[in-house]
C-alpha atoms as a PDB file:
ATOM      1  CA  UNK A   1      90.048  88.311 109.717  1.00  0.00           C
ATOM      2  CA  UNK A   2      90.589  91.129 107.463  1.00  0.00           C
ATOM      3  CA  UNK A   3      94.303  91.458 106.853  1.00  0.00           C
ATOM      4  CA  UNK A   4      96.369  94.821 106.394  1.00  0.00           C
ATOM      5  CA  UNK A   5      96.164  94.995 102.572  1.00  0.00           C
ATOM      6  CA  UNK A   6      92.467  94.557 102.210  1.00  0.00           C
ATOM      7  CA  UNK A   7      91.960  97.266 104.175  1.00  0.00           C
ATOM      8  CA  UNK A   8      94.167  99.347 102.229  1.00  0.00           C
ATOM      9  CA  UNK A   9      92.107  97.868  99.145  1.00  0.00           C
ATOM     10  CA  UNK A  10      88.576  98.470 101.165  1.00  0.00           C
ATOM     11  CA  UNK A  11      90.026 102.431 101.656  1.00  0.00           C
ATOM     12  CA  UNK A  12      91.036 102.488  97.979  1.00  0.00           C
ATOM     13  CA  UNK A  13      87.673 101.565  96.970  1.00  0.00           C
ATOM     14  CA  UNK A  14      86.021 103.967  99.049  1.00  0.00           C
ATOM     15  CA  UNK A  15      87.997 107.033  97.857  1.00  0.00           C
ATOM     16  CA  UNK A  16      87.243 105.957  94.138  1.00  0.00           C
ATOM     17  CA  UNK A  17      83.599 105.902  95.299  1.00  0.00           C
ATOM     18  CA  UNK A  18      84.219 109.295  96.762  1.00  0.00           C
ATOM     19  CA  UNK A  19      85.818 111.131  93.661  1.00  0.00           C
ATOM     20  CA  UNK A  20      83.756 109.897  91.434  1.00  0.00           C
ATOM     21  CA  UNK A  21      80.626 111.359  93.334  1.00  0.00           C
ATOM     22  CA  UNK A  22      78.204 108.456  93.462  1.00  0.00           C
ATOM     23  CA  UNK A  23      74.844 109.725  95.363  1.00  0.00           C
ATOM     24  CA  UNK A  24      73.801 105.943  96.021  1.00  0.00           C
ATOM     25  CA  UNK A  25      75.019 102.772  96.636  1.00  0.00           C
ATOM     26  CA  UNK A  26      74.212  99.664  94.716  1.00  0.00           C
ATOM     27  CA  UNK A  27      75.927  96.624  96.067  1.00  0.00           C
ATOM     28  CA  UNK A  28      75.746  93.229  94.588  1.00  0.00           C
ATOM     29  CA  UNK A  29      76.475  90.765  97.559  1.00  0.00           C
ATOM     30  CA  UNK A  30      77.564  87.256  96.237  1.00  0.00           C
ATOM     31  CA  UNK A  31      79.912  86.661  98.506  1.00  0.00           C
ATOM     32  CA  UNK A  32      81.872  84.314  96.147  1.00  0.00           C
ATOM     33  CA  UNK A  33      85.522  86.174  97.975  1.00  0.00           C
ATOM     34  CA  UNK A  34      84.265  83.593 100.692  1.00  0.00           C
ATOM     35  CA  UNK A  35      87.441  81.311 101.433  1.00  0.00           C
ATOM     36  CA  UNK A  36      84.997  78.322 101.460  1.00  0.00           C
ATOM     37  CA  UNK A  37      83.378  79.066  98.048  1.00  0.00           C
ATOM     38  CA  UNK A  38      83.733  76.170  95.858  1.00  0.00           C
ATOM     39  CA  UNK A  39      83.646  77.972  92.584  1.00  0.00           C
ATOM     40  CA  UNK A  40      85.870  81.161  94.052  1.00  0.00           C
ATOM     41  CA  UNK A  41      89.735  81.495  94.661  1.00  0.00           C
ATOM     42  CA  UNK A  42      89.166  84.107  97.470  1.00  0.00           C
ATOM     43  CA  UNK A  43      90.660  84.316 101.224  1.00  0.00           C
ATOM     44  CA  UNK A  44      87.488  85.959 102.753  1.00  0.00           C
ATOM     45  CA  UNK A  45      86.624  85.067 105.848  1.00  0.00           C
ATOM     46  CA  UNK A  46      83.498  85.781 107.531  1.00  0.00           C
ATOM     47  CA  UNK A  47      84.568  88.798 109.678  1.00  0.00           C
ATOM     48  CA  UNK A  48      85.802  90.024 106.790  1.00  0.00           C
ATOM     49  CA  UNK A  49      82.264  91.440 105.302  1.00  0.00           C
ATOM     50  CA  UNK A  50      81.978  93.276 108.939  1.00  0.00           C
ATOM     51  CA  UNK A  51      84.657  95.437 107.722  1.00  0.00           C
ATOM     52  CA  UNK A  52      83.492  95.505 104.464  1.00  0.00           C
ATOM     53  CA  UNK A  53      79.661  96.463 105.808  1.00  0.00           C
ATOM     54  CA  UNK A  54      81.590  99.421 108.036  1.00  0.00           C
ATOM     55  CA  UNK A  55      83.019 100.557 105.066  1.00  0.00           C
ATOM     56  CA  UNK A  56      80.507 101.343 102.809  1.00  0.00           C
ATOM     57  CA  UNK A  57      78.682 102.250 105.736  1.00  0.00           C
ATOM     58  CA  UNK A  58      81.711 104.896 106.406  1.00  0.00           C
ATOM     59  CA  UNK A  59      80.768 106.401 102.401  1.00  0.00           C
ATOM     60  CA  UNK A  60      77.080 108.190 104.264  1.00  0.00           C
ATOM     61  CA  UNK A  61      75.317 106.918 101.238  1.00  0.00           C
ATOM     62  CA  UNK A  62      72.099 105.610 100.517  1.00  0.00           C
ATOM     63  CA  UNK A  63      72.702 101.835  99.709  1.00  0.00           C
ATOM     64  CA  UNK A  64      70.664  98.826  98.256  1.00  0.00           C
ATOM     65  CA  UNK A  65      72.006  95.527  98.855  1.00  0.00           C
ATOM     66  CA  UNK A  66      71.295  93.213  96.248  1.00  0.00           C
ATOM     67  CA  UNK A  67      72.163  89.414  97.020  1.00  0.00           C
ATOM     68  CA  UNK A  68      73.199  87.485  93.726  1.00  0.00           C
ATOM     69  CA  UNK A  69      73.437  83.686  93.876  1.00  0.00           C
ATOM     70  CA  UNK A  70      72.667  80.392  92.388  1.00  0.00           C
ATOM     71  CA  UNK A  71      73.805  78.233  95.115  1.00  0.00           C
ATOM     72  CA  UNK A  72      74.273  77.912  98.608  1.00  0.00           C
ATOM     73  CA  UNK A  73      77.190  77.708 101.232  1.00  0.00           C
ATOM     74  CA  UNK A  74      76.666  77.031 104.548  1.00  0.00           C
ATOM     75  CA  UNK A  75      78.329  80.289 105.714  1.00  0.00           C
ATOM     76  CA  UNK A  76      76.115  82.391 103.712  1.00  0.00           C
ATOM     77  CA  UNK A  77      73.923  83.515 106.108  1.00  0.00           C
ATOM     78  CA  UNK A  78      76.993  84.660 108.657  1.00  0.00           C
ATOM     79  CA  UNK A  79      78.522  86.455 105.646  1.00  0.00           C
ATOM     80  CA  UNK A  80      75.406  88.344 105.241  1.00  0.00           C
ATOM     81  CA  UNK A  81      74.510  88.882 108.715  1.00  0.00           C
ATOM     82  CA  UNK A  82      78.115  90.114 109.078  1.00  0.00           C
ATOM     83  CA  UNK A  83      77.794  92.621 106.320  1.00  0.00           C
ATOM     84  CA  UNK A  84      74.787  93.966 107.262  1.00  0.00           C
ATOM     85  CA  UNK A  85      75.640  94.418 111.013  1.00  0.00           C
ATOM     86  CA  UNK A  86      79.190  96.100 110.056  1.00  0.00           C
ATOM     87  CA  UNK A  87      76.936  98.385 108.233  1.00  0.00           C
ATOM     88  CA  UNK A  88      74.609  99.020 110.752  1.00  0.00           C
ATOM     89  CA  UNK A  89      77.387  99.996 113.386  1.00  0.00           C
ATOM     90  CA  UNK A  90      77.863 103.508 113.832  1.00  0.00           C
ATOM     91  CA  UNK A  91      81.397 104.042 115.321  1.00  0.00           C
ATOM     92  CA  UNK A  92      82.937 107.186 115.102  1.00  0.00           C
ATOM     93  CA  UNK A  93      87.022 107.638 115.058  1.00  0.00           C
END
């Protein structure tokens, strides 16, 4: 679960994005902020690329993910599936 102060990060992020005035999106998924990640020192959990995904999906950009790697974890494909499907969801607030 996404806590309080990476959502504070993920908002901080997007208004950089913003003010700078990016007209696309390219985002280099490597999900190594995975908690299980055996080279990373992240606390990512899997829901956590959902809000991630509705983030960048929040920044009405045109996006290319890009999916780095060299080895596998067995949560990869729920992190990506997670990310892609918080970017897919249209929910306006």
């Amino acid at each position: 679960m996404v806590l309080h102060r990476d959502l504070i990060f993920h908002f901080a992020v997007r208004n950089a994005i913003l003010e700078f005035g990016a007209q696309a999106l390219i985002v280099a998924t490597g999900f190594d902020t995975f908690k299980d990640d055996p080279l990373g020192y992240f606390k990512l959990d899997s829901s956590s690329y959902y809000a991630i995904g509705r983030v960048i999906h929040s920044l009405k950009l045109p996006t290319l993910f890009v999916q780095e790697g060299g080895y596998f974890v067995a949560a990869l494909r729920e992190n990506v599936q997670q990310l892609i499907v918080g970017f897919e969801i249209i929910i306006d607030i």
